[in-house]
PDB file of N, CA and C in Angstrom:
ATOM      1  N   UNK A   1      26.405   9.855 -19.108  1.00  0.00           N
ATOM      2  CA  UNK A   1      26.581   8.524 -18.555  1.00  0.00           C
ATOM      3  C   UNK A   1      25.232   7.809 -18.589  1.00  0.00           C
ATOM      4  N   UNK A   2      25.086   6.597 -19.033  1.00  0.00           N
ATOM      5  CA  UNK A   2      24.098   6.322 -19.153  1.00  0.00           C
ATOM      6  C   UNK A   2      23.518   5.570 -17.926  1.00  0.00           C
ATOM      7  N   UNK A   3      22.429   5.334 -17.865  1.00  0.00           N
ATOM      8  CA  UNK A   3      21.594   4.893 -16.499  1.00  0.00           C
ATOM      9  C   UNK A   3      21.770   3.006 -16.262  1.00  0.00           C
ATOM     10  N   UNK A   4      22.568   2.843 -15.239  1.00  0.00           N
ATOM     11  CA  UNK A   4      23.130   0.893 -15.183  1.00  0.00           C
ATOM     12  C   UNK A   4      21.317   0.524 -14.996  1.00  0.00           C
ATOM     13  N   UNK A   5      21.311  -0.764 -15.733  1.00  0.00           N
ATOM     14  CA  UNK A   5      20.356  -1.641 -14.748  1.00  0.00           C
ATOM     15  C   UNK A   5      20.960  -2.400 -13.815  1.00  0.00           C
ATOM     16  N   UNK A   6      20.379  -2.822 -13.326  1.00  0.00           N
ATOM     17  CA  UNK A   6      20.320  -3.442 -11.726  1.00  0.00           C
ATOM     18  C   UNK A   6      19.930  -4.971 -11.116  1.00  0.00           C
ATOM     19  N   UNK A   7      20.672  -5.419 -10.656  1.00  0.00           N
ATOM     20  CA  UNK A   7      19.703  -7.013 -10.150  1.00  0.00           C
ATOM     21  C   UNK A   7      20.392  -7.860  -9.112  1.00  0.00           C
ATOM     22  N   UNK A   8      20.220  -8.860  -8.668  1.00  0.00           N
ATOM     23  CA  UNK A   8      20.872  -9.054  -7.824  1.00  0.00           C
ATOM     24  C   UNK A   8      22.191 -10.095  -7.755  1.00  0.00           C
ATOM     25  N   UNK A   9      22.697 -10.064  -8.875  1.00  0.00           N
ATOM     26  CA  UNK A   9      23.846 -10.131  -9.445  1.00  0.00           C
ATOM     27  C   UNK A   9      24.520  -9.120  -9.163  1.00  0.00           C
ATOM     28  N   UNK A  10      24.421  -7.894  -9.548  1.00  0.00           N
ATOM     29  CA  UNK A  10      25.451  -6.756  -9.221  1.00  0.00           C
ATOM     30  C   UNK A  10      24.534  -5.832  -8.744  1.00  0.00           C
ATOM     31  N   UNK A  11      23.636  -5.437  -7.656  1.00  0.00           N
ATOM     32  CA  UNK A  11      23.239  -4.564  -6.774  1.00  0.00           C
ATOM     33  C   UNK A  11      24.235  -4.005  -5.775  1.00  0.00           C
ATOM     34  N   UNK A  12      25.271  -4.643  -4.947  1.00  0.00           N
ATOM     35  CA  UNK A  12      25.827  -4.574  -3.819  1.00  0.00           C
ATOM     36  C   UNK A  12      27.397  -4.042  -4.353  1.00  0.00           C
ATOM     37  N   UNK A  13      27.665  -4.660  -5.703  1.00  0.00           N
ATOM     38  CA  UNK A  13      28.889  -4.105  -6.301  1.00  0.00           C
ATOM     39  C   UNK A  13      29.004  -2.820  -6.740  1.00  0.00           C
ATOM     40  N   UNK A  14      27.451  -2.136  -7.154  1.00  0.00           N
ATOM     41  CA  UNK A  14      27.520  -1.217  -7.851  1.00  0.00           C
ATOM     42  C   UNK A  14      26.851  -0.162  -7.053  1.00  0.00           C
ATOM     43  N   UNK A  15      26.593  -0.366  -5.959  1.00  0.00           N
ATOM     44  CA  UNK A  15      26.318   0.680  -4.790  1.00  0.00           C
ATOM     45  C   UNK A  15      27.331   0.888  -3.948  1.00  0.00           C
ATOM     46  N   UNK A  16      28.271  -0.411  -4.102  1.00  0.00           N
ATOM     47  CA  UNK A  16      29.624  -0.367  -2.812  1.00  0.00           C
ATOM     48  C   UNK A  16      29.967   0.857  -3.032  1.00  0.00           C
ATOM     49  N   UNK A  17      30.561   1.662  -3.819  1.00  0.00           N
ATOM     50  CA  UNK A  17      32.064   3.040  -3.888  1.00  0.00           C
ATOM     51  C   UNK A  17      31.157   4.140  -4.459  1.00  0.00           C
ATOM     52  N   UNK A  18      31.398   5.041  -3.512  1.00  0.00           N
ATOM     53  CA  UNK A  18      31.060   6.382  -4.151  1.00  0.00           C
ATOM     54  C   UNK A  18      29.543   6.637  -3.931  1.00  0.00           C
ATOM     55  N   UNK A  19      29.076   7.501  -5.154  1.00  0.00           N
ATOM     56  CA  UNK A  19      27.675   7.966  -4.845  1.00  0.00           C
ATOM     57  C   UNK A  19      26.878   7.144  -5.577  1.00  0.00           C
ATOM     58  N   UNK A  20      25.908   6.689  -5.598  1.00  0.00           N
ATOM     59  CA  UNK A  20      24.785   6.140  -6.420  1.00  0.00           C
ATOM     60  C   UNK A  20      23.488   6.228  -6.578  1.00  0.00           C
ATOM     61  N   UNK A  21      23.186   6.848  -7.073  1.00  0.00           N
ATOM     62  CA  UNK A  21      21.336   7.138  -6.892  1.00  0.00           C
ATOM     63  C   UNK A  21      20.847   5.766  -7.759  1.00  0.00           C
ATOM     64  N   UNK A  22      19.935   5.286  -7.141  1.00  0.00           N
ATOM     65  CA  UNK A  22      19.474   3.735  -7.531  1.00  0.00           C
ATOM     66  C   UNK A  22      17.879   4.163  -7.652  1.00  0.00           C
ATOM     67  N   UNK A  23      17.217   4.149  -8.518  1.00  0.00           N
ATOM     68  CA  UNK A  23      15.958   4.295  -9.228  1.00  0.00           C
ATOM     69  C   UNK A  23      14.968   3.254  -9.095  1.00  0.00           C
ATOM     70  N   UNK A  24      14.514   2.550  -8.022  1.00  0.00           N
ATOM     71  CA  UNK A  24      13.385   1.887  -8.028  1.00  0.00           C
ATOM     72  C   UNK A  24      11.901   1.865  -8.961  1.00  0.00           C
ATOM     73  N   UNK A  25      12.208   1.344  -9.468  1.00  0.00           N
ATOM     74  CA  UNK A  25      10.871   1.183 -10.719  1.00  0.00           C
ATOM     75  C   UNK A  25      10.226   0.417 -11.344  1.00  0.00           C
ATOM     76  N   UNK A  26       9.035   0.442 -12.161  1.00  0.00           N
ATOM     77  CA  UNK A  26       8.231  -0.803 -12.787  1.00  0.00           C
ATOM     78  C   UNK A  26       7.831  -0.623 -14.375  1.00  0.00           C
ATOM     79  N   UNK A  27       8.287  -1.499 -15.285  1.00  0.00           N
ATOM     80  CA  UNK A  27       7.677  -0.921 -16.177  1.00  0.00           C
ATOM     81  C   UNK A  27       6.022  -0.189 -16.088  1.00  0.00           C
ATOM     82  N   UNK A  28       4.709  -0.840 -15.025  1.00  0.00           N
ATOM     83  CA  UNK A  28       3.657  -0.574 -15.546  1.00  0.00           C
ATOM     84  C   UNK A  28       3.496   0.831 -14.555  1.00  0.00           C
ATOM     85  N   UNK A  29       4.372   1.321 -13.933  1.00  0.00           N
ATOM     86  CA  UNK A  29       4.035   2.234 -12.819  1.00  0.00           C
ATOM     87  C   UNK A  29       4.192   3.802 -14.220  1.00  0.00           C
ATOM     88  N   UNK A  30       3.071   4.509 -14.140  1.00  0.00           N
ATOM     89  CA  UNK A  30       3.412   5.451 -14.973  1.00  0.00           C
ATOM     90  C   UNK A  30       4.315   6.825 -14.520  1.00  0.00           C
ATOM     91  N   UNK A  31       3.948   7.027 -13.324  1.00  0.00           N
ATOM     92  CA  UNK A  31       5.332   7.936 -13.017  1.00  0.00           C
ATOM     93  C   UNK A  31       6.530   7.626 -13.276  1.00  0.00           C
ATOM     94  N   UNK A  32       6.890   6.190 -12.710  1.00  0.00           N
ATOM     95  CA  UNK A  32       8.099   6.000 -12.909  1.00  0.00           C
ATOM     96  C   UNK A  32       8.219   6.251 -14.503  1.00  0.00           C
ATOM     97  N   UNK A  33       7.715   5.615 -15.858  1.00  0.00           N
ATOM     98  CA  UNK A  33       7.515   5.895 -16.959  1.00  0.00           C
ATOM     99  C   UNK A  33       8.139   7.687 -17.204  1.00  0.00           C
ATOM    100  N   UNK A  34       7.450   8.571 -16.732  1.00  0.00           N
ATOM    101  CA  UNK A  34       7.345  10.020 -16.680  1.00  0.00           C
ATOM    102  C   UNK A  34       8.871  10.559 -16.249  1.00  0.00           C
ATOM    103  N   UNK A  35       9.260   9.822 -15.084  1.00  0.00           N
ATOM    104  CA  UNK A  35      10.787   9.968 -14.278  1.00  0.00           C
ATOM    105  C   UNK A  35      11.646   9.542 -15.399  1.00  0.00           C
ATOM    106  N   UNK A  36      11.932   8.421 -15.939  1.00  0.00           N
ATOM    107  CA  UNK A  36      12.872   7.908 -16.719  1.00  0.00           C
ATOM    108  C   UNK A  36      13.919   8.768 -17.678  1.00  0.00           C
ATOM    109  N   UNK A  37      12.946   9.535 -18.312  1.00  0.00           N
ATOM    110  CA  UNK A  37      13.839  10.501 -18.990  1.00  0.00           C
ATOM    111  C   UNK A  37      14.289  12.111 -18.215  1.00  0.00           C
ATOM    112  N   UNK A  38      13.591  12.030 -17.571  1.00  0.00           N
ATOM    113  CA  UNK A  38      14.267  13.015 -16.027  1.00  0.00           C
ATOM    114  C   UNK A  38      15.691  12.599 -15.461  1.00  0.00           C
ATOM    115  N   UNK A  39      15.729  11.137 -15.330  1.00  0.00           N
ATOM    116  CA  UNK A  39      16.703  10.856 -14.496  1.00  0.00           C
ATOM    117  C   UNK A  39      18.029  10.512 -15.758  1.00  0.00           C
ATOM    118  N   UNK A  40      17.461  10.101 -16.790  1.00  0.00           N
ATOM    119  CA  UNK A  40      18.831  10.029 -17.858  1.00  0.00           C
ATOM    120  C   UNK A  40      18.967  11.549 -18.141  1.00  0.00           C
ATOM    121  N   UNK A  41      18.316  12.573 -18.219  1.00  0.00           N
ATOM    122  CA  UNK A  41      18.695  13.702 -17.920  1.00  0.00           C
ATOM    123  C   UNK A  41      19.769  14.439 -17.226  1.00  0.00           C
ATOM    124  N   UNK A  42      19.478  13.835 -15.847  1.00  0.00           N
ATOM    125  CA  UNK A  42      20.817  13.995 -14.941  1.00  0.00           C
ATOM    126  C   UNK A  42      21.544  13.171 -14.857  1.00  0.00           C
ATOM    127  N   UNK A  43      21.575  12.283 -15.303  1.00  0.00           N
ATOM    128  CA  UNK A  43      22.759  11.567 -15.230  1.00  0.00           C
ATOM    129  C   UNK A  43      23.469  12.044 -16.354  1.00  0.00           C
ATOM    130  N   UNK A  44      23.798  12.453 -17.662  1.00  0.00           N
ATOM    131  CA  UNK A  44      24.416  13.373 -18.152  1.00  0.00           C
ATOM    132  C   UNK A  44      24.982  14.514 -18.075  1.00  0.00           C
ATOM    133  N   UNK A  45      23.820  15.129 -17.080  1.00  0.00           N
ATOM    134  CA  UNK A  45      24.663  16.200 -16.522  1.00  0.00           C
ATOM    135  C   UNK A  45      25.599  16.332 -14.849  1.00  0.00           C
ATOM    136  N   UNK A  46      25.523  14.720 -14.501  1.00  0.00           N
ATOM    137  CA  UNK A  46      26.195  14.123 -13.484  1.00  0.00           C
ATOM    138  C   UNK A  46      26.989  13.656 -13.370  1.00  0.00           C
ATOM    139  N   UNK A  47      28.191  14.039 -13.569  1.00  0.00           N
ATOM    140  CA  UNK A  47      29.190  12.228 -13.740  1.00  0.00           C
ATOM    141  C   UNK A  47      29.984  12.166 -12.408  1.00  0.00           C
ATOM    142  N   UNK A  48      29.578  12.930 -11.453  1.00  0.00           N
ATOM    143  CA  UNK A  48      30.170  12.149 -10.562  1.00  0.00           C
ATOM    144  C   UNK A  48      29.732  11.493  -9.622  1.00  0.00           C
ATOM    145  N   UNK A  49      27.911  11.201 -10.257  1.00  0.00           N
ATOM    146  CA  UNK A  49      26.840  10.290  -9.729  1.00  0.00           C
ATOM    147  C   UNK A  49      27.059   9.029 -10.403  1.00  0.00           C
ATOM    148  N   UNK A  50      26.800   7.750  -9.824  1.00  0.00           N
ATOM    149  CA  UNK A  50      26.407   6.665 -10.692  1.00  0.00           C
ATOM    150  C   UNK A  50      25.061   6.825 -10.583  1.00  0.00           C
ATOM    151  N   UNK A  51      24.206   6.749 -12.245  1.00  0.00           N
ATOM    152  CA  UNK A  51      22.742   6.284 -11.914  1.00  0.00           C
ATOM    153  C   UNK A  51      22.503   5.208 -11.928  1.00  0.00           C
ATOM    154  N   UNK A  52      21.620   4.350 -11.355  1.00  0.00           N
ATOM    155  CA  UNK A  52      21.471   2.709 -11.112  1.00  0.00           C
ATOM    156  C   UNK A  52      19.824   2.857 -11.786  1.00  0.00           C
ATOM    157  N   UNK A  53      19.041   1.915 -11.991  1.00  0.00           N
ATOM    158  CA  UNK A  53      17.582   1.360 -11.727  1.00  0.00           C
ATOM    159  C   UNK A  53      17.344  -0.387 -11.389  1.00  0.00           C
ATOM    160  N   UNK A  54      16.710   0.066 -10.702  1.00  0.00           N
ATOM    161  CA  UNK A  54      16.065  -1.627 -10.599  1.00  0.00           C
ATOM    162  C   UNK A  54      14.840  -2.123 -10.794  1.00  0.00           C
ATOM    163  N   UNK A  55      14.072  -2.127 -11.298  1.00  0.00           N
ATOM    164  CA  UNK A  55      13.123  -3.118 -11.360  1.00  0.00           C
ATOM    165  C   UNK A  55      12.600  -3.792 -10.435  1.00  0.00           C
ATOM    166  N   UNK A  56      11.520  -3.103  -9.698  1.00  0.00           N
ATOM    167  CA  UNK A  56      11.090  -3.740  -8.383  1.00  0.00           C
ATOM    168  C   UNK A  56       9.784  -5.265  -8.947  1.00  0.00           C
ATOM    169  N   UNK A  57       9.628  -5.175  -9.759  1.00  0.00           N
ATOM    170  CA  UNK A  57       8.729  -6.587 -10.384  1.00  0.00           C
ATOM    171  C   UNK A  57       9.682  -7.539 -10.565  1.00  0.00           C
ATOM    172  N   UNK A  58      10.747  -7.246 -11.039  1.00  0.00           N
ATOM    173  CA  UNK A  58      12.112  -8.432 -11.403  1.00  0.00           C
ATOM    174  C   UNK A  58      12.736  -8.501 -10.327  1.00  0.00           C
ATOM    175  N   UNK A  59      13.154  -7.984  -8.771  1.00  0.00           N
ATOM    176  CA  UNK A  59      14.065  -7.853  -8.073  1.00  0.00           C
ATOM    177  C   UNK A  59      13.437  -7.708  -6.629  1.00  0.00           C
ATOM    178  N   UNK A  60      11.990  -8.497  -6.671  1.00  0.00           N
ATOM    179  CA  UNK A  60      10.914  -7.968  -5.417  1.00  0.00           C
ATOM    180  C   UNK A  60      11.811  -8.450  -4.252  1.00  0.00           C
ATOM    181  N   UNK A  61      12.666  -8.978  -4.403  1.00  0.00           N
ATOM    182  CA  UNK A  61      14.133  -9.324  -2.819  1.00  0.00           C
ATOM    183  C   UNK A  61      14.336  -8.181  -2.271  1.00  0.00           C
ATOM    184  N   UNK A  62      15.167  -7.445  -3.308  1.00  0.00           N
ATOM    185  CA  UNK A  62      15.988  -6.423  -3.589  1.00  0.00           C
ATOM    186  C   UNK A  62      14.940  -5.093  -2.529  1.00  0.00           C
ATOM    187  N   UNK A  63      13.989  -4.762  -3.192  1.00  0.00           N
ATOM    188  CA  UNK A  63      13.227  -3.825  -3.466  1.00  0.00           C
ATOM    189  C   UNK A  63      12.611  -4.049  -1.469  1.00  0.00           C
ATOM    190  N   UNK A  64      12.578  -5.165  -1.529  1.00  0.00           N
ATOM    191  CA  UNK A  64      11.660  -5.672   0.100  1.00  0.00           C
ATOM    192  C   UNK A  64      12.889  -5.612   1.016  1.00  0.00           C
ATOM    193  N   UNK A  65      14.026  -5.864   0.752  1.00  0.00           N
ATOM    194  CA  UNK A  65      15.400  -5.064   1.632  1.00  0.00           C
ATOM    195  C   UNK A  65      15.424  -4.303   2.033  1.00  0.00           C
ATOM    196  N   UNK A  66      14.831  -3.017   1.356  1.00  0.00           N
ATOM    197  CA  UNK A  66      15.143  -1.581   1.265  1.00  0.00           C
ATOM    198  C   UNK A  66      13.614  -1.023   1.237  1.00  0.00           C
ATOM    199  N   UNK A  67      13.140  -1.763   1.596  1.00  0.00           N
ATOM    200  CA  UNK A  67      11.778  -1.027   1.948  1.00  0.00           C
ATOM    201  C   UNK A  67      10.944  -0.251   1.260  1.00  0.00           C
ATOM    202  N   UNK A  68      10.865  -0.452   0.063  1.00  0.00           N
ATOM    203  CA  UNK A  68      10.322   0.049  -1.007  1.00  0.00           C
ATOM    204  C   UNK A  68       8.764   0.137  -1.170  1.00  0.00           C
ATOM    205  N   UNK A  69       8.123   0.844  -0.148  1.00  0.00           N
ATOM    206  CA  UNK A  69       6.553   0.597  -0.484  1.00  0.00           C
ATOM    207  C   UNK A  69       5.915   1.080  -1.813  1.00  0.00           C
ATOM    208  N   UNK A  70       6.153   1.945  -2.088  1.00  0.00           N
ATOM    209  CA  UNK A  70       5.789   2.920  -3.371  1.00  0.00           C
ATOM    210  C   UNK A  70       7.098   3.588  -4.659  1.00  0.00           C
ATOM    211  N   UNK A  71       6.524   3.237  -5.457  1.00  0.00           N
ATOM    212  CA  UNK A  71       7.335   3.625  -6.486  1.00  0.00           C
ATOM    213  C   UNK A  71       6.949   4.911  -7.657  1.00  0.00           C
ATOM    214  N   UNK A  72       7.799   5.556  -7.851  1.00  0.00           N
ATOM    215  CA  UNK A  72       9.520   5.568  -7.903  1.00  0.00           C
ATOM    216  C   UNK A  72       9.754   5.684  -6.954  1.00  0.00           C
ATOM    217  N   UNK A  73      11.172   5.511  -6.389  1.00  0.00           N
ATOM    218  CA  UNK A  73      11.584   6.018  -4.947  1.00  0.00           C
ATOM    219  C   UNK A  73      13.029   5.985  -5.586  1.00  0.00           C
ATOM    220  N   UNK A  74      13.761   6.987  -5.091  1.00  0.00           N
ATOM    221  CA  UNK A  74      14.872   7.342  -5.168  1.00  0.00           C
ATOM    222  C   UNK A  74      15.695   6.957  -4.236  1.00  0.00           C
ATOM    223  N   UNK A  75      16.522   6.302  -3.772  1.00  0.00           N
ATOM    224  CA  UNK A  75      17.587   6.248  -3.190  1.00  0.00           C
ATOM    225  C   UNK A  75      19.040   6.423  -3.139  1.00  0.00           C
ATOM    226  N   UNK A  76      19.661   7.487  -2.079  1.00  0.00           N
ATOM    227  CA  UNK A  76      21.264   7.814  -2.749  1.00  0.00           C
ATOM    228  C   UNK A  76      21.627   7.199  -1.976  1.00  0.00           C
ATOM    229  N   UNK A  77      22.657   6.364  -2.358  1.00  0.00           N
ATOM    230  CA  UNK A  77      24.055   5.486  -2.006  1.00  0.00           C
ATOM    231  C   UNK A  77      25.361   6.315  -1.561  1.00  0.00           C
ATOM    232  N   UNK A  78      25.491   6.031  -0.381  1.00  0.00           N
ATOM    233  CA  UNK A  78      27.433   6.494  -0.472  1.00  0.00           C
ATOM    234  C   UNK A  78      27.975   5.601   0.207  1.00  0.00           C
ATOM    235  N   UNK A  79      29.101   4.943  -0.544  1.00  0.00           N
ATOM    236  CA  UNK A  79      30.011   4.304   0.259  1.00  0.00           C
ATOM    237  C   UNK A  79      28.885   2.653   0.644  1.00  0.00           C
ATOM    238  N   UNK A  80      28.015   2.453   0.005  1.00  0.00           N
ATOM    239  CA  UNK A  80      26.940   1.288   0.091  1.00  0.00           C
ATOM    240  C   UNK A  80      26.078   1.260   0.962  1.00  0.00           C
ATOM    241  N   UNK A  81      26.012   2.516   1.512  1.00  0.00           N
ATOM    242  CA  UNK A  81      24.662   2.914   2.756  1.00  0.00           C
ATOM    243  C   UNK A  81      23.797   3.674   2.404  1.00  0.00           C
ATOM    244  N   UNK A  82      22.670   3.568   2.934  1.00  0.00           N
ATOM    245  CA  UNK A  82      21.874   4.619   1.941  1.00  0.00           C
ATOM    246  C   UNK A  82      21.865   6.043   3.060  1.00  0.00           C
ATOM    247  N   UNK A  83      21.606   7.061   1.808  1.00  0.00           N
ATOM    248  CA  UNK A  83      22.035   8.068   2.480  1.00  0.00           C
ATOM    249  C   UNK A  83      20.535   9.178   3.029  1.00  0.00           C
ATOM    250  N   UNK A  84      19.521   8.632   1.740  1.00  0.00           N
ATOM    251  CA  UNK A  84      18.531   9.246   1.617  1.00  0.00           C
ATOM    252  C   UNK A  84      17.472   9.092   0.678  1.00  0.00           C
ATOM    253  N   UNK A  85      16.122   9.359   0.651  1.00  0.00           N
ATOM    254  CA  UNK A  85      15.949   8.818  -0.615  1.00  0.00           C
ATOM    255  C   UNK A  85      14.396  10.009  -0.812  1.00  0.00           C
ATOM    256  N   UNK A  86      14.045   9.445  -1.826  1.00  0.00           N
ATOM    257  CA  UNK A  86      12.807  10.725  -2.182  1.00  0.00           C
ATOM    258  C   UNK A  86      11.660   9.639  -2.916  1.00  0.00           C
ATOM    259  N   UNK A  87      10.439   9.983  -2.712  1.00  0.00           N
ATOM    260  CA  UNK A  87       9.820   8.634  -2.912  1.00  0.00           C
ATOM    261  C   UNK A  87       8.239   9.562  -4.126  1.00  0.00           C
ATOM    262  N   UNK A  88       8.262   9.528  -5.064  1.00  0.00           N
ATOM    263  CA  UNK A  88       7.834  10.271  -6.153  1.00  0.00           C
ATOM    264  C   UNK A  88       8.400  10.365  -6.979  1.00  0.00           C
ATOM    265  N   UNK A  89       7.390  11.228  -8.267  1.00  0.00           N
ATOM    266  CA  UNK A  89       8.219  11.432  -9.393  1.00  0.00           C
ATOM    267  C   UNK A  89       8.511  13.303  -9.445  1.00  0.00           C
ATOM    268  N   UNK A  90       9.626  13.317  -8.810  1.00  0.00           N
ATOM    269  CA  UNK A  90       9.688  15.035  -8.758  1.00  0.00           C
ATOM    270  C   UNK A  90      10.649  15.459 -10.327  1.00  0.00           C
ATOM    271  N   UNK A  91      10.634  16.732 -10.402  1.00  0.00           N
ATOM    272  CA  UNK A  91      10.886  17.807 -11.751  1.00  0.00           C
ATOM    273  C   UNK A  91      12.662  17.731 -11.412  1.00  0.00           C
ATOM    274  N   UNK A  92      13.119  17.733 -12.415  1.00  0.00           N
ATOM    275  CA  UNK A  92      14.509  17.897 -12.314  1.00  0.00           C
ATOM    276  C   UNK A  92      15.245  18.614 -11.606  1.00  0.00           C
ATOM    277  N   UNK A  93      15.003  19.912 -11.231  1.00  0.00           N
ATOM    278  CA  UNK A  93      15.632  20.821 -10.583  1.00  0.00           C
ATOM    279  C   UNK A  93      15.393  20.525  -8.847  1.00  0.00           C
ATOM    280  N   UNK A  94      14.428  19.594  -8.478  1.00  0.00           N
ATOM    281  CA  UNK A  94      14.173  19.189  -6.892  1.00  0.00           C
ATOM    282  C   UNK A  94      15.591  18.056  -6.873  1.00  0.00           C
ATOM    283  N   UNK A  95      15.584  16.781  -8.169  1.00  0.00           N
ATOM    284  CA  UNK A  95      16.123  15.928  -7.581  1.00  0.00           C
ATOM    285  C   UNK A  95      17.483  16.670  -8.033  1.00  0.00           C
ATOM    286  N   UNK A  96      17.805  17.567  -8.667  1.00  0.00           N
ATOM    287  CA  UNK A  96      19.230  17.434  -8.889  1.00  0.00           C
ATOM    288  C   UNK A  96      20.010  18.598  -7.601  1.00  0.00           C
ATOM    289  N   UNK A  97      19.139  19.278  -6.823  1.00  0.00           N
ATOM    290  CA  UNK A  97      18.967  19.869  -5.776  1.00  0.00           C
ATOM    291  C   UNK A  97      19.489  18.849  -4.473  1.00  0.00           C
ATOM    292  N   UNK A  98      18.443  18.242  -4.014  1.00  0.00           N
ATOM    293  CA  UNK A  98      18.736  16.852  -3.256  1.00  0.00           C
ATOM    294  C   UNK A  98      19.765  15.993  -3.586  1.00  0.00           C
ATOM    295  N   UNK A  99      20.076  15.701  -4.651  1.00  0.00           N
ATOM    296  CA  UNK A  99      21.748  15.254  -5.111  1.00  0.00           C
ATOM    297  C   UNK A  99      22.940  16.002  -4.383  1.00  0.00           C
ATOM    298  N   UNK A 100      22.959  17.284  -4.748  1.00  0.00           N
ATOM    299  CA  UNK A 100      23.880  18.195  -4.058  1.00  0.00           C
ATOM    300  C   UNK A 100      24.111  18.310  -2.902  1.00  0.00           C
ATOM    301  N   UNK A 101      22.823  18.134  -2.295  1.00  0.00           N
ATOM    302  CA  UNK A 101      22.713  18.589  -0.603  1.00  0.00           C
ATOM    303  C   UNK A 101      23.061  17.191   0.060  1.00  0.00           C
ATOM    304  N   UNK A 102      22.616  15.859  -0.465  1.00  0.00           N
ATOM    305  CA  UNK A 102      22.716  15.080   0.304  1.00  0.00           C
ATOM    306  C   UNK A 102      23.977  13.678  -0.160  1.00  0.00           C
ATOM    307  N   UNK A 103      24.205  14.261  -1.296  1.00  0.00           N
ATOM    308  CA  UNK A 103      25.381  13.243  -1.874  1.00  0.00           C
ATOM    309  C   UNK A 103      27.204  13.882  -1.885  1.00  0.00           C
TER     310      UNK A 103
END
């Protein structure tokens, strides 16, 4: 499944139902850079995650809602609340760990 972008056009639609891990990020932030193919990673081996990203330079509303001091930051969605979030660029086997436990 491939990874949605995000904005504030459809932020609120696409977090409403189910699970969503939403990817806070910048093009110039290099972790996030480093994360990117981590997280299309799992989202292939996820499908009963939606992966989201947003763009906290394009969406600084969005991003200042949700309290986004530092990026990447992970946030899981259920049901359009957030459930939890992880704020780094961690190794696949942490976030797909934290998926399980908390989604």
């Amino acid at each position: 499944m491939a990874v949605k972008e995000l904005n504030s056009g459809n932020f609120d639609a696409e977090v409403a139902k189910g699970t969503t891990l939403v990817d806070f990020w910048a093009a110039w932030c290099g972790p996030c850079r480093m994360l990117a193919p981590v997280i299309d990673e799992i989202s292939e081996a996820n499908k009963e995650v939606k992966f989201c990203k947003l763009d906290i330079s394009a969406e600084q509303e969005i991003a200042g809602e949700y309290g986004v001091m530092s990026i990447p930051t992970l946030v899981l969605f259920k049901d359009g609340e957030e459930v939890d979030r992880l704020i780094g660029a961690y190794p696949r086997e942490i976030i797909e760990k934290w998926i399980r436990e908390k989604g």
